[in-house]
N, C-alpha and C. Protein backbone atom coordinates (compact mmCIF):
# COMPACT_ATOMS: atom_id res chain seq x y z
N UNK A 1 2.70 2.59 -2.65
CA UNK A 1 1.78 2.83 -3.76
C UNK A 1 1.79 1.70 -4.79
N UNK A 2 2.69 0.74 -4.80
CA UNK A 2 3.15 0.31 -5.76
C UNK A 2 1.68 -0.63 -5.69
N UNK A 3 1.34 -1.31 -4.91
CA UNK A 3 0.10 -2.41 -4.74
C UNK A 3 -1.17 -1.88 -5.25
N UNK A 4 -1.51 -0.39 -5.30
CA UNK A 4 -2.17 0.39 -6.05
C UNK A 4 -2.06 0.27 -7.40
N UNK A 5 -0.80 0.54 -7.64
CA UNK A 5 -0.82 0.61 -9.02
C UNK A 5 -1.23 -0.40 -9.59
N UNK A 6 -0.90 -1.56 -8.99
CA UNK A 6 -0.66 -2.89 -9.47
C UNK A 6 -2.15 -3.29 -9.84
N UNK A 7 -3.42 -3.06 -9.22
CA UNK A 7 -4.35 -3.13 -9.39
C UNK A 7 -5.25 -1.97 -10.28
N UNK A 8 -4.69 -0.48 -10.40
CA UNK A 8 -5.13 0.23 -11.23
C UNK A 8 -5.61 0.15 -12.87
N UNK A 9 -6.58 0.82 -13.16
CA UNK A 9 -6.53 0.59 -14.59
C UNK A 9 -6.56 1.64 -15.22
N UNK A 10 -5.71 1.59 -16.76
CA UNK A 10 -5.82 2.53 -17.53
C UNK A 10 -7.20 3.60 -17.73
N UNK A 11 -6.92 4.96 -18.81
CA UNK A 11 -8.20 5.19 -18.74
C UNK A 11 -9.00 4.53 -19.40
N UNK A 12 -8.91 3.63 -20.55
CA UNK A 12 -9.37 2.93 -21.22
C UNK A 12 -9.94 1.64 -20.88
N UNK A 13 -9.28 1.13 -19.71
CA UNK A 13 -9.76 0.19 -18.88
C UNK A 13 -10.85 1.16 -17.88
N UNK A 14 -11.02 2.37 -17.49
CA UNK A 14 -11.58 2.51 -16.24
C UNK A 14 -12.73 2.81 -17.30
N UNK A 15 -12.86 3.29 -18.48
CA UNK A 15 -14.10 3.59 -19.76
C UNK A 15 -15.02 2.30 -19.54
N UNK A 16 -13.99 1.38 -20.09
CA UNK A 16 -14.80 -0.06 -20.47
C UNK A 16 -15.42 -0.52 -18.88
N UNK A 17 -14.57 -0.24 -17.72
CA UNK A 17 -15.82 -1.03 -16.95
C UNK A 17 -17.08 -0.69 -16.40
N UNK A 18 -16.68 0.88 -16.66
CA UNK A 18 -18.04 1.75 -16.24
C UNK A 18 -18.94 1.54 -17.23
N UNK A 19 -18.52 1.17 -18.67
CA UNK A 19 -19.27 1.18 -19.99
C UNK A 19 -19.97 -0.52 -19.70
N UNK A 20 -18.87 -1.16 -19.72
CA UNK A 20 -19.83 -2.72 -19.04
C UNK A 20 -20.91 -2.68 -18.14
N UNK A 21 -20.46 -2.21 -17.06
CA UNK A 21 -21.40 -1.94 -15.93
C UNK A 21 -22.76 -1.22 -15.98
N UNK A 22 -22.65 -0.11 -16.99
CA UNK A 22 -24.12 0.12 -17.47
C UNK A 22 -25.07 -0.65 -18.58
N UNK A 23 -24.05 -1.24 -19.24
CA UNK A 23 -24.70 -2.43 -19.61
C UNK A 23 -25.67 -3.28 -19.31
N UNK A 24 -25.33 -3.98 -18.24
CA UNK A 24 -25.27 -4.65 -17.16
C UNK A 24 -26.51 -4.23 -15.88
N UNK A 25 -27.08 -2.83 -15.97
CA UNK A 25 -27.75 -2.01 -15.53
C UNK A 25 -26.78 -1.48 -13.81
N UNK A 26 -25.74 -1.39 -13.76
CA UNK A 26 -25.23 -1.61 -12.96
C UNK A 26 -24.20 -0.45 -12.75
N UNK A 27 -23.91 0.24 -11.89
CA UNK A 27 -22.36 1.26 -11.72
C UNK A 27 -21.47 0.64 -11.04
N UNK A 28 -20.12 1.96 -10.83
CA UNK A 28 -19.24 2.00 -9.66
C UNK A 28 -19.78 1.30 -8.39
N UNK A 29 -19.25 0.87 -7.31
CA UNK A 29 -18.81 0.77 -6.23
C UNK A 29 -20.51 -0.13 -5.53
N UNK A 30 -20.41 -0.30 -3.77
CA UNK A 30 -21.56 -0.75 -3.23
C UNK A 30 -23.10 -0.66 -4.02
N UNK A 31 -23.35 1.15 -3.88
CA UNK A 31 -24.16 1.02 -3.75
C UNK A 31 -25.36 0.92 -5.17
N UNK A 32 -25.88 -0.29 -5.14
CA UNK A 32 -26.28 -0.10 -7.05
C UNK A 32 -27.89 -0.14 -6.72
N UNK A 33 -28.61 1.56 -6.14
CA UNK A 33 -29.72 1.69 -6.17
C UNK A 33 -29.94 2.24 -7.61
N UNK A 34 -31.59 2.46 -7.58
CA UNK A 34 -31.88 3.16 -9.29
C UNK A 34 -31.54 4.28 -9.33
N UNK A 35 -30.96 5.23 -8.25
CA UNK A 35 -30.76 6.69 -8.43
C UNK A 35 -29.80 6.78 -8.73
N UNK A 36 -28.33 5.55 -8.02
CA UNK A 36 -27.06 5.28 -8.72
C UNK A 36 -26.62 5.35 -9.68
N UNK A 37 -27.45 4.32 -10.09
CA UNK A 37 -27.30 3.96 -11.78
C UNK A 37 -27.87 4.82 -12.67
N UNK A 38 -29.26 5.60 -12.28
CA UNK A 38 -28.94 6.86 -12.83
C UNK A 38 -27.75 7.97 -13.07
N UNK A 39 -27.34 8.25 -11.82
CA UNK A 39 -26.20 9.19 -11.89
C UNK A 39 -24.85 8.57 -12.87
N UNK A 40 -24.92 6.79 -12.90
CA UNK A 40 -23.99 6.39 -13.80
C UNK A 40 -24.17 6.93 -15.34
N UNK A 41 -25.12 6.78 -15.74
CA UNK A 41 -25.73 6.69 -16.82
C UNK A 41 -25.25 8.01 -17.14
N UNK A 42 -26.12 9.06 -16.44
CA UNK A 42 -25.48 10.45 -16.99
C UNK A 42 -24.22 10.65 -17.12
N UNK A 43 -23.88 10.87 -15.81
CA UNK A 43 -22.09 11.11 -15.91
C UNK A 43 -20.96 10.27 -17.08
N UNK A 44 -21.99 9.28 -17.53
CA UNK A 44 -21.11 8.80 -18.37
C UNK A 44 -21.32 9.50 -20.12
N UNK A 45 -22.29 10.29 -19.92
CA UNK A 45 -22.61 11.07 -20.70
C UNK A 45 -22.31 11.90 -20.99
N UNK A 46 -21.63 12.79 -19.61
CA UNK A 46 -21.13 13.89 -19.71
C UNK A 46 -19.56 13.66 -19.89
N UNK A 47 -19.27 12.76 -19.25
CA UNK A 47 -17.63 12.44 -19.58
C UNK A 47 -17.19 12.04 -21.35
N UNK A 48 -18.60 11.41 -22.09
CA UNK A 48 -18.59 11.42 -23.26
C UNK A 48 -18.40 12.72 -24.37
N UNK A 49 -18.97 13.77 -23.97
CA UNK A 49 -19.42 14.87 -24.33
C UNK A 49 -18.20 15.52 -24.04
N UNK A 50 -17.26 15.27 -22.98
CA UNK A 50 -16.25 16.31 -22.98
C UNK A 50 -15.14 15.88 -23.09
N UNK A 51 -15.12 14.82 -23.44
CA UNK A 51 -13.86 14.11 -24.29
C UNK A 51 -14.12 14.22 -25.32
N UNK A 52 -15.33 14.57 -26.45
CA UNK A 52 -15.05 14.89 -27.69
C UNK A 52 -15.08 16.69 -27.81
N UNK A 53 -15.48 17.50 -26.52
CA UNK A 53 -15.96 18.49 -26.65
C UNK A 53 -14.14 19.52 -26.14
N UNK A 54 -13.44 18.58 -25.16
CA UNK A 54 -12.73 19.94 -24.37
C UNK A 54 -11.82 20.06 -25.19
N UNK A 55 -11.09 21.25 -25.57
CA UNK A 55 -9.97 21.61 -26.29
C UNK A 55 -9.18 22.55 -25.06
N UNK A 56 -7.67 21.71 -24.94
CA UNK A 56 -6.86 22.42 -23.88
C UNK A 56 -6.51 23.56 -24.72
N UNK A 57 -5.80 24.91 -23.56
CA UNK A 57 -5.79 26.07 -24.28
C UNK A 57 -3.78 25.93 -24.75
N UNK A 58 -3.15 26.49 -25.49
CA UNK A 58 -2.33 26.25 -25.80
C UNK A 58 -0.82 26.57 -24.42
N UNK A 59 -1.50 27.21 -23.77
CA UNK A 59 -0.65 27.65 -22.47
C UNK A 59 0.13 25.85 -22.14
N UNK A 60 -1.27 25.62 -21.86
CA UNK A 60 -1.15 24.46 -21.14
C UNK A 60 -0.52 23.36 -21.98
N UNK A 61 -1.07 23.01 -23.20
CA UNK A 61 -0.31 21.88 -23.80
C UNK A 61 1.01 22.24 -23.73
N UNK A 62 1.58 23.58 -24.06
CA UNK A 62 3.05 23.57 -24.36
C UNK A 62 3.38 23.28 -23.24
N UNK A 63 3.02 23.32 -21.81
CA UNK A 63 3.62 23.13 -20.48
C UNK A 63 3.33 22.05 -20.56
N UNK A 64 2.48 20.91 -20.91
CA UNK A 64 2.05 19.73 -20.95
C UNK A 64 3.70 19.20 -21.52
N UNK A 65 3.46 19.67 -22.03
CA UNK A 65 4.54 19.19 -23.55
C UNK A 65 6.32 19.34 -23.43
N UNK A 66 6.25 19.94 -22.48
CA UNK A 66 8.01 20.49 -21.92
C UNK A 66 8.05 19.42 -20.81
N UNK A 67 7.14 19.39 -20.06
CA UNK A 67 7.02 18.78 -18.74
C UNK A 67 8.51 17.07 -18.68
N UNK A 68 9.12 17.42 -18.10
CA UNK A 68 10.38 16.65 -18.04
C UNK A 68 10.85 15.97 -17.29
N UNK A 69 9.42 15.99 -16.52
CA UNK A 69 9.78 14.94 -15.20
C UNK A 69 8.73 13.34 -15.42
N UNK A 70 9.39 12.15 -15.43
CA UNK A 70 8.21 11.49 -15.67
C UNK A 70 7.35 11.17 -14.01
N UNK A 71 5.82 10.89 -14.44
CA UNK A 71 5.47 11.31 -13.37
C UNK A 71 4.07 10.09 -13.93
N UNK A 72 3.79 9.46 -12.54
CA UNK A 72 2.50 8.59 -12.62
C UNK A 72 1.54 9.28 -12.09
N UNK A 73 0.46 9.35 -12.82
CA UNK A 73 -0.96 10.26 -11.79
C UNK A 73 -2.13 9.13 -11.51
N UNK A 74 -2.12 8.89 -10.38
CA UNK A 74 -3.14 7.80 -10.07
C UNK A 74 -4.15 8.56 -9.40
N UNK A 75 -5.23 8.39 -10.33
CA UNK A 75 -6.82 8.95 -10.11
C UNK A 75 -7.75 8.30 -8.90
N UNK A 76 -8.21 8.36 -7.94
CA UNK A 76 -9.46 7.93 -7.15
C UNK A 76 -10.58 8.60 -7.64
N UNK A 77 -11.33 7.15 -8.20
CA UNK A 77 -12.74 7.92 -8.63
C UNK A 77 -13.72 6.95 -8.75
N UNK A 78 -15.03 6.93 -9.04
CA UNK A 78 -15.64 6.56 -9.41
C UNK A 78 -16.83 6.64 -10.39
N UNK A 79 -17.65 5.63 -10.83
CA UNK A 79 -17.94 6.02 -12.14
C UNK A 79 -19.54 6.94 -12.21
N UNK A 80 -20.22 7.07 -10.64
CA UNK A 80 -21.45 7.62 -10.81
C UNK A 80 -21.08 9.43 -10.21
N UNK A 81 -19.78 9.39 -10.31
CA UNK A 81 -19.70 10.53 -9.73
C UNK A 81 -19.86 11.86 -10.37
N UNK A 82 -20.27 12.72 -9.86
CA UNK A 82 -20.35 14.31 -10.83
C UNK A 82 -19.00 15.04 -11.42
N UNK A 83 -18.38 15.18 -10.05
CA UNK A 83 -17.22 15.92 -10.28
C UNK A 83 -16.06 14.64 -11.30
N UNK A 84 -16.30 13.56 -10.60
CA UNK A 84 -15.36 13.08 -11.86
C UNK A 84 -15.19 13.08 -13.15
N UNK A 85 -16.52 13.05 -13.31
CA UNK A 85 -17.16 12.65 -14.90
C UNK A 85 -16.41 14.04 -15.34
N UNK A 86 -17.15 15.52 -14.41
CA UNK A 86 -16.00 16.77 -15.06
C UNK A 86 -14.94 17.01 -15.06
N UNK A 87 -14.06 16.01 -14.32
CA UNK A 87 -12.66 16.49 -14.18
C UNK A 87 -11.95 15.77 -14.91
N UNK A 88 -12.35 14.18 -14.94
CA UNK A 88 -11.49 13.61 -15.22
C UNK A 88 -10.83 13.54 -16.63
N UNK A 89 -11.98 13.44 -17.41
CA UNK A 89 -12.02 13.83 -19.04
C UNK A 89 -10.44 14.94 -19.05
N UNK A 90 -10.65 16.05 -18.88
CA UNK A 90 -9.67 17.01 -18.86
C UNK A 90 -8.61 16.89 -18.20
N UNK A 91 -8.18 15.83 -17.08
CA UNK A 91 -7.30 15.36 -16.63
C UNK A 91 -6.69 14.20 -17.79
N UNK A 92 -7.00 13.40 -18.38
CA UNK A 92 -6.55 12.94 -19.19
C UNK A 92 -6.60 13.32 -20.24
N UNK A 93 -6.69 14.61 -21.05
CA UNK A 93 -6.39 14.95 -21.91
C UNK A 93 -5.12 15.86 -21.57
N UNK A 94 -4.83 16.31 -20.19
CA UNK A 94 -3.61 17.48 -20.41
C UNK A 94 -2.48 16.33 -19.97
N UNK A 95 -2.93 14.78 -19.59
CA UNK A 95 -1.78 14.05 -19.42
C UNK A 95 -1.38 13.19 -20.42
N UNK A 96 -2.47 13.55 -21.56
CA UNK A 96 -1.81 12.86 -22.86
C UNK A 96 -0.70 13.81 -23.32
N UNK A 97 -0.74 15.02 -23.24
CA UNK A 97 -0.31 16.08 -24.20
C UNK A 97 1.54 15.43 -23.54
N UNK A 98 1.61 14.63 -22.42
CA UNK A 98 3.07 14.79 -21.87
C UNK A 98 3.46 13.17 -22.56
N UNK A 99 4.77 12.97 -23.00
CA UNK A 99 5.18 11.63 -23.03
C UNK A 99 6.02 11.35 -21.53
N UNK A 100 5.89 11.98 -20.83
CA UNK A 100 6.24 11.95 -19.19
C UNK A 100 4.98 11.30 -18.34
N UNK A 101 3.96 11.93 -18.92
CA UNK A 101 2.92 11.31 -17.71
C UNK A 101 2.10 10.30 -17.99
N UNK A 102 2.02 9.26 -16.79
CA UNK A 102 0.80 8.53 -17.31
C UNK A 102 -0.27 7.92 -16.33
N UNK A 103 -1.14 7.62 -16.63
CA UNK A 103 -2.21 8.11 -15.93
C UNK A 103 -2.85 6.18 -15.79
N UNK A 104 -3.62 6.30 -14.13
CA UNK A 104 -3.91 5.22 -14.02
C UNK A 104 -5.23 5.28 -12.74
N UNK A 105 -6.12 4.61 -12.83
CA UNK A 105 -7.63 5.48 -12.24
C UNK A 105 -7.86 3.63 -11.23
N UNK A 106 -8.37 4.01 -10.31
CA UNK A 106 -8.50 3.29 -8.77
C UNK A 106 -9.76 3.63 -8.20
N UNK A 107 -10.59 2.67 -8.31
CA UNK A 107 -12.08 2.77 -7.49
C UNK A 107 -11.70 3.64 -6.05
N UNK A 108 -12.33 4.34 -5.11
CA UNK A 108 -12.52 4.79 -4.10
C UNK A 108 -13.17 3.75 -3.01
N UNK A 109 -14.19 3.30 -3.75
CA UNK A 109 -14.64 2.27 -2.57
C UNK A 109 -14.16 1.07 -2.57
N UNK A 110 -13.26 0.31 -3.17
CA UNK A 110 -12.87 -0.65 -2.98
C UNK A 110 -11.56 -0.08 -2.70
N UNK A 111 -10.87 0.68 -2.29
CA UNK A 111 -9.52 1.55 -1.50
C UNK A 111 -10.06 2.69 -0.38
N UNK A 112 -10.74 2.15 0.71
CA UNK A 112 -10.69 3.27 1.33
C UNK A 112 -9.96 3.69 2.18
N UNK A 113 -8.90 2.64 2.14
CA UNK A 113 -7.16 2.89 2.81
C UNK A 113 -6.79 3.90 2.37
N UNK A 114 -6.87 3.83 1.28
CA UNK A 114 -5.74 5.27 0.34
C UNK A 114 -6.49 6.39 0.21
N UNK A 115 -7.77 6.37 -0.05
CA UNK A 115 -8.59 7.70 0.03
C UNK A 115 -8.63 8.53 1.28
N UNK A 116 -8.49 7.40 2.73
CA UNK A 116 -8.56 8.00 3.76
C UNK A 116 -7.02 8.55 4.33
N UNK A 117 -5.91 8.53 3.47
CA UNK A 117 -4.93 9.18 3.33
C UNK A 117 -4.99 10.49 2.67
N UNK A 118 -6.08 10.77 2.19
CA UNK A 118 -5.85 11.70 1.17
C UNK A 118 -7.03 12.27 1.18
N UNK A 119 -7.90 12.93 2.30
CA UNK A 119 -8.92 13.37 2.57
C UNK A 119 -8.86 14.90 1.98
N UNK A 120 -10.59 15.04 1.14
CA UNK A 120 -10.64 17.05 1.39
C UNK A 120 -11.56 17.28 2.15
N UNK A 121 -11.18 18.65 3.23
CA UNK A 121 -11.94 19.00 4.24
C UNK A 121 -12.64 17.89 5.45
N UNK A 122 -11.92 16.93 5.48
CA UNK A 122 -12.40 15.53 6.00
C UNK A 122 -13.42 14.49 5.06
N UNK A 123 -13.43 14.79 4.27
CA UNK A 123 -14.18 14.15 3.62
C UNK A 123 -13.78 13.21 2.27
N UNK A 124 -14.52 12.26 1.87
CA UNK A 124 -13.81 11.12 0.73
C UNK A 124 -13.87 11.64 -0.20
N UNK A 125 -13.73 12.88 -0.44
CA UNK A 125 -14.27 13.66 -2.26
C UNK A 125 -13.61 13.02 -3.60
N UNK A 126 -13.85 12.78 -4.54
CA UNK A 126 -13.22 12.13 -5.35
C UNK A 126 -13.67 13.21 -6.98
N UNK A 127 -13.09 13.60 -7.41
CA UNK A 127 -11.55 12.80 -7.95
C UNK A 127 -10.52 13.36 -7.05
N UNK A 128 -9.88 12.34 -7.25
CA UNK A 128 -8.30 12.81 -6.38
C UNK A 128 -7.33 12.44 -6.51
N UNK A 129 -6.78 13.27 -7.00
CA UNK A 129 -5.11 12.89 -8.30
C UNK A 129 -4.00 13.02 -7.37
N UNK A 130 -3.43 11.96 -7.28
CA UNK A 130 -2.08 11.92 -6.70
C UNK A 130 -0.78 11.57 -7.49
N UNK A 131 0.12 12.43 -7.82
CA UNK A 131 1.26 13.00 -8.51
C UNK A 131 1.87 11.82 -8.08
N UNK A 132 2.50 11.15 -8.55
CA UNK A 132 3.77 10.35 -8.37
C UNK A 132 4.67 10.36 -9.12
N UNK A 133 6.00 10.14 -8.23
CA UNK A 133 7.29 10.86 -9.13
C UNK A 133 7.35 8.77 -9.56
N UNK A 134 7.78 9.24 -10.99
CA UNK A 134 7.50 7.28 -11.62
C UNK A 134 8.23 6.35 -11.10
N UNK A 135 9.63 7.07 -10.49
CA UNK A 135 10.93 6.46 -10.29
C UNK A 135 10.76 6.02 -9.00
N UNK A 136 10.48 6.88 -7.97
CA UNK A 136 10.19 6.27 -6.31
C UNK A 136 8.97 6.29 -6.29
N UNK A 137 8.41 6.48 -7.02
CA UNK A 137 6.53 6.29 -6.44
C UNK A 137 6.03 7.26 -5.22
N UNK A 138 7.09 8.44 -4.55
CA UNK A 138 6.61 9.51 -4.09
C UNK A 138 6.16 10.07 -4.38
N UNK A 139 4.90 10.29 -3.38
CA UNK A 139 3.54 11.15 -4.04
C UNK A 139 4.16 12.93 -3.65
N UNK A 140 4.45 13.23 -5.16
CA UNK A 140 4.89 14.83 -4.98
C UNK A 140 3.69 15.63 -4.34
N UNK A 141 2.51 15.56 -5.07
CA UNK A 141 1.48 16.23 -4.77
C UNK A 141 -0.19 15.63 -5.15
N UNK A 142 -0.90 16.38 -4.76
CA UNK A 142 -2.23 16.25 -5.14
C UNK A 142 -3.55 17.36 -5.44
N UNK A 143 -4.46 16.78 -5.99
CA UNK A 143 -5.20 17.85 -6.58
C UNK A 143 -6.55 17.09 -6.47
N UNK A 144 -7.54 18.16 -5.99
CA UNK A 144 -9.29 17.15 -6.22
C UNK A 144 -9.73 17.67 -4.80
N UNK A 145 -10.92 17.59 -4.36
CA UNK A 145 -11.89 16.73 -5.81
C UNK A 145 -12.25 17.72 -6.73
N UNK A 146 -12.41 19.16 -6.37
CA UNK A 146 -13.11 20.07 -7.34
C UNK A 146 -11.75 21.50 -7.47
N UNK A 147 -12.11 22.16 -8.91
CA UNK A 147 -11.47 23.27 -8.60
C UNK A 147 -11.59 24.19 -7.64
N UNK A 148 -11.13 25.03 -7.45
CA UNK A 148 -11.24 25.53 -6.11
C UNK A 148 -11.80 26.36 -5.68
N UNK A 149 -12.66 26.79 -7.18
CA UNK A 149 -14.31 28.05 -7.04
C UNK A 149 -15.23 27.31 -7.09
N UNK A 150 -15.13 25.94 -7.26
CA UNK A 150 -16.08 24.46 -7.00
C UNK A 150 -16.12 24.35 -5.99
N UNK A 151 -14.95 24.46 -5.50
CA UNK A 151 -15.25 23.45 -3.86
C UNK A 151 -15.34 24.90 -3.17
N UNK A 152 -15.46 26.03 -3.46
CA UNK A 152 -15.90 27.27 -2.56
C UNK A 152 -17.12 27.49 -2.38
N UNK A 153 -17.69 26.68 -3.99
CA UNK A 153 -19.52 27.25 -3.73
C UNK A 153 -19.48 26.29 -3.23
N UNK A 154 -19.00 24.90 -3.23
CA UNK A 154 -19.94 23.84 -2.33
C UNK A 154 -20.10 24.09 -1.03
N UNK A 155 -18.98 24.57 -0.57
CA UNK A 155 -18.67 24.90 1.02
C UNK A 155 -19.85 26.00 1.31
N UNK A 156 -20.57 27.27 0.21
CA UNK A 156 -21.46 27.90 0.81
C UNK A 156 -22.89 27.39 0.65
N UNK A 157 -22.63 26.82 0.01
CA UNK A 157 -24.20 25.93 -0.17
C UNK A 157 -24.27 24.80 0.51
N UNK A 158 -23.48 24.21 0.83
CA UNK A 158 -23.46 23.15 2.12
C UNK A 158 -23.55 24.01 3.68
N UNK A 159 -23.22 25.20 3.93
CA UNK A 159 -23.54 26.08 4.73
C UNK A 159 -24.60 26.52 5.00
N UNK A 160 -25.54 26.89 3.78
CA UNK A 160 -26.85 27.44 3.92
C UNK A 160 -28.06 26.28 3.58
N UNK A 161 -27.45 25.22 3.93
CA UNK A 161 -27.86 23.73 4.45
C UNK A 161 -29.13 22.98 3.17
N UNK A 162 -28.13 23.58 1.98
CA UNK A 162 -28.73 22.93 0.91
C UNK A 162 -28.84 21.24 0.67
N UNK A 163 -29.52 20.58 0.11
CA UNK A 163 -29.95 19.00 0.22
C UNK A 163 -28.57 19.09 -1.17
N UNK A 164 -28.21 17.36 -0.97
CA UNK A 164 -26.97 17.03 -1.93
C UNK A 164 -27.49 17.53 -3.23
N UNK A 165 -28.55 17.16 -3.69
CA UNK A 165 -29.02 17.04 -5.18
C UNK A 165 -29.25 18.45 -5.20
N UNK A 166 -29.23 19.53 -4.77
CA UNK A 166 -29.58 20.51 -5.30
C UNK A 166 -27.93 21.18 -5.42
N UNK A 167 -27.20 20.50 -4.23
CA UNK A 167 -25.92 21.43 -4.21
C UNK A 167 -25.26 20.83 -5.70
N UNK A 168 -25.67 19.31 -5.95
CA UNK A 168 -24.74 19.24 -7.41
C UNK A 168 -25.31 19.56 -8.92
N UNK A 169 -26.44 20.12 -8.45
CA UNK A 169 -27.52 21.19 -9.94
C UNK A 169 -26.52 21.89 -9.99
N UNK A 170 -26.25 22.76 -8.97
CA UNK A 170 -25.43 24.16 -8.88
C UNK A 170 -24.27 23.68 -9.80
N UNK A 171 -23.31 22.59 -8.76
CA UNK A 171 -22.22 22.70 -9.23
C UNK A 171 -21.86 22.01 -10.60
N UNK A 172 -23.12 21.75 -10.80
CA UNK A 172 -23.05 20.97 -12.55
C UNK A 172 -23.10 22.85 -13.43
N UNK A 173 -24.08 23.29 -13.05
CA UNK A 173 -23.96 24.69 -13.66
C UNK A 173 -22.68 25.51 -13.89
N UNK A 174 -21.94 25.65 -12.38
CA UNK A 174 -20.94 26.34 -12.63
C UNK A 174 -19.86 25.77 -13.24
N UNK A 175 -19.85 24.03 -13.57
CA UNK A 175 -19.01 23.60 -14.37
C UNK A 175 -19.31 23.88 -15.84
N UNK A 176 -20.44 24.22 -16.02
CA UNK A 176 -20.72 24.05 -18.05
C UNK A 176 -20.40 25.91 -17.60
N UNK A 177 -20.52 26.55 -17.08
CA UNK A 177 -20.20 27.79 -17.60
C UNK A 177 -18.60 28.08 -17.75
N UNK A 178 -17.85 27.25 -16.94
CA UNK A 178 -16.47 27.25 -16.85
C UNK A 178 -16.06 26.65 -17.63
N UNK A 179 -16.36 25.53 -18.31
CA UNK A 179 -16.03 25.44 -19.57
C UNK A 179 -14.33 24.27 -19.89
N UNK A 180 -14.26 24.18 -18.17
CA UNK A 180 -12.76 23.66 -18.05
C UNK A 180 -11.54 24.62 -18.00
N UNK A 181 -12.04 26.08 -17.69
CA UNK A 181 -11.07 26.90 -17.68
C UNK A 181 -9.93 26.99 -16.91
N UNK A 182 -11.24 26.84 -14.96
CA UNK A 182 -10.30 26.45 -14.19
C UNK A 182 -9.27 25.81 -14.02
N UNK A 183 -9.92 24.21 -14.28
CA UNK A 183 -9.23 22.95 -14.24
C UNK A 183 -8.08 23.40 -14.96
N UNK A 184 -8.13 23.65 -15.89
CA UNK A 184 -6.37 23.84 -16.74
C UNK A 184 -5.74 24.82 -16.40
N UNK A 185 -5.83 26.13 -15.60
CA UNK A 185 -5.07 26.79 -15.35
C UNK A 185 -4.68 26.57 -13.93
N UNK A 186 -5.57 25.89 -12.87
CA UNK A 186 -5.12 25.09 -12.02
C UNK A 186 -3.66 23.63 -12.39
N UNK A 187 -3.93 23.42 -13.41
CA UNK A 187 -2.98 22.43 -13.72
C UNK A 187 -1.85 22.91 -14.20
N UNK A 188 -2.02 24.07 -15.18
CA UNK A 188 -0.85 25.05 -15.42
C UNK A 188 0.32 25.16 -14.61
N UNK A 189 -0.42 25.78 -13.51
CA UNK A 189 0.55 26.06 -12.25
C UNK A 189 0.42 24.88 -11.59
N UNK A 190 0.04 23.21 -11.54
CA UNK A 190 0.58 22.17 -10.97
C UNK A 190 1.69 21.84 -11.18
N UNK A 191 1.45 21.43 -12.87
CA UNK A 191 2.99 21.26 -13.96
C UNK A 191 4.26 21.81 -13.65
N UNK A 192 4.23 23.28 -13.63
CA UNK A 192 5.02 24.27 -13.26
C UNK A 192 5.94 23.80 -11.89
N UNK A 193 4.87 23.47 -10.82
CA UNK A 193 5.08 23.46 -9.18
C UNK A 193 5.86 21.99 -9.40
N UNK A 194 5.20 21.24 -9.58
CA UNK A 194 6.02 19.61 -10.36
C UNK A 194 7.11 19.62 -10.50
N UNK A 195 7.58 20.09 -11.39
CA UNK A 195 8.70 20.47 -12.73
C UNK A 195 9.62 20.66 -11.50
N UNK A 196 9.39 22.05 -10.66
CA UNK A 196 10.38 22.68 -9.70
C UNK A 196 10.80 21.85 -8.87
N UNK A 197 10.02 20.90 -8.05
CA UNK A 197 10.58 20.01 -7.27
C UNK A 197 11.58 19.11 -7.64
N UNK A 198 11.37 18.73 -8.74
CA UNK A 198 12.37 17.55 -9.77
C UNK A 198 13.42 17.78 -9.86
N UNK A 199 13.67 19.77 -10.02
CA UNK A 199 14.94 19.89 -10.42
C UNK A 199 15.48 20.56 -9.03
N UNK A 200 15.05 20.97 -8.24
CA UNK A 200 15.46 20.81 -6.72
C UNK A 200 16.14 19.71 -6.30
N UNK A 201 15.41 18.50 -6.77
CA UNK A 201 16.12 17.16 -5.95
C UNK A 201 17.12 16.87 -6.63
N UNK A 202 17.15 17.21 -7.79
CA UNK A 202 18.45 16.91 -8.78
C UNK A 202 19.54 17.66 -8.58
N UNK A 203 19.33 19.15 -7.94
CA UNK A 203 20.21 19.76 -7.43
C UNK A 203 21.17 19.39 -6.32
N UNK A 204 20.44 19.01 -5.30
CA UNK A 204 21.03 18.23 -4.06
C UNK A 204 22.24 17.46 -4.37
């Protein structure tokens, strides 16, 4: 992982190049058609909106906040994406709350070595957070691309052989009604699951 890292950028670095890049009229990764750079444009809108908008619930910061293992979370994402734009925001806000974790974000298409390690349902879904313990760079765990009543409707609406753009109307919907609820109580019990392994190995 370490060659990953080495090329990763902060979130503040992964802001500014998506923020350059629309500049620029331009997104994430290959493909820079006008529907692309549409989807850049928004999503960077929405990732705006919920970095001033999400407030974690207090469950979670205090688990944020105990969390005692230090731990690197390296993000696969990119910048025209839907689900990132919703996840990621709230992924770096429950990894500020830790002076243990820190967080570092990796294009998908320029790594499709490591993404194709780390497939959901066979597929390149992104975001996709991989836990690393800071000290060996073992990836404890992972999480992504969607919560997991996300990636349930996608699976039935990709079933009843809905076109992409309509399946991510939906799942833009069921994200503003959720509000980020999932996402953090999914992370709740990550933290938790984390934590346990650390002091397992310390036991040994």
């Amino acid at each position: 992982m370490k060659e990953y890292l080495e090329k990763a950028l902060t979130y503040e670095g992964y802001i500014k190049l998506i923020d350059d890049l629309l500049l620029d009229g331009k997104t994430t990764g290959p493909n820079q058609s006008e529907a692309t750079f549409g989807y850049g444009k928004l999503n960077r809108r929405r990732m705006h909106r919920l970095e001033k908008t999400t407030e974690l619930n207090d469950t979670l910061k205090t688990a944020a906040r105990q969390f005692d293992r230090r731990m690197i979370w390296l993000v696969i994402t990119e910048g025209w994406c839907g689900d990132a734009a919703q996840n990621v925001p709230v992924i770096e806000k429950i990894a500020a709350e830790s002076i243990n974790i820190e967080t570092r974000y990796i294009l998908r298409d320029e790594n499709h070595e490591l993404i194709d390690r780390y497939l959901t349902e066979s597929g390149r879904s992104i975001p996709k957070l991989l836990a690393l313990d800071a000290e060996t760079l073992e990836v404890v765990g992972t999480w992504g691309s969607r919560p997991a009543p996300a990636q349930q409707l996608y699976r039935e609406l990709k079933k009843r052989g809905l076109e992409k753009p309509l399946i991510m109307e939906n799942l833009q919907r069921w994200y503003n009604a959720d509000s980020s609820r999932t996402i953090q109580a999914e992370f709740g019990t990550l933290l938790a699951r984390w934590g346990e392994k650390a002091e397992m190995a310390s036991a040994v």
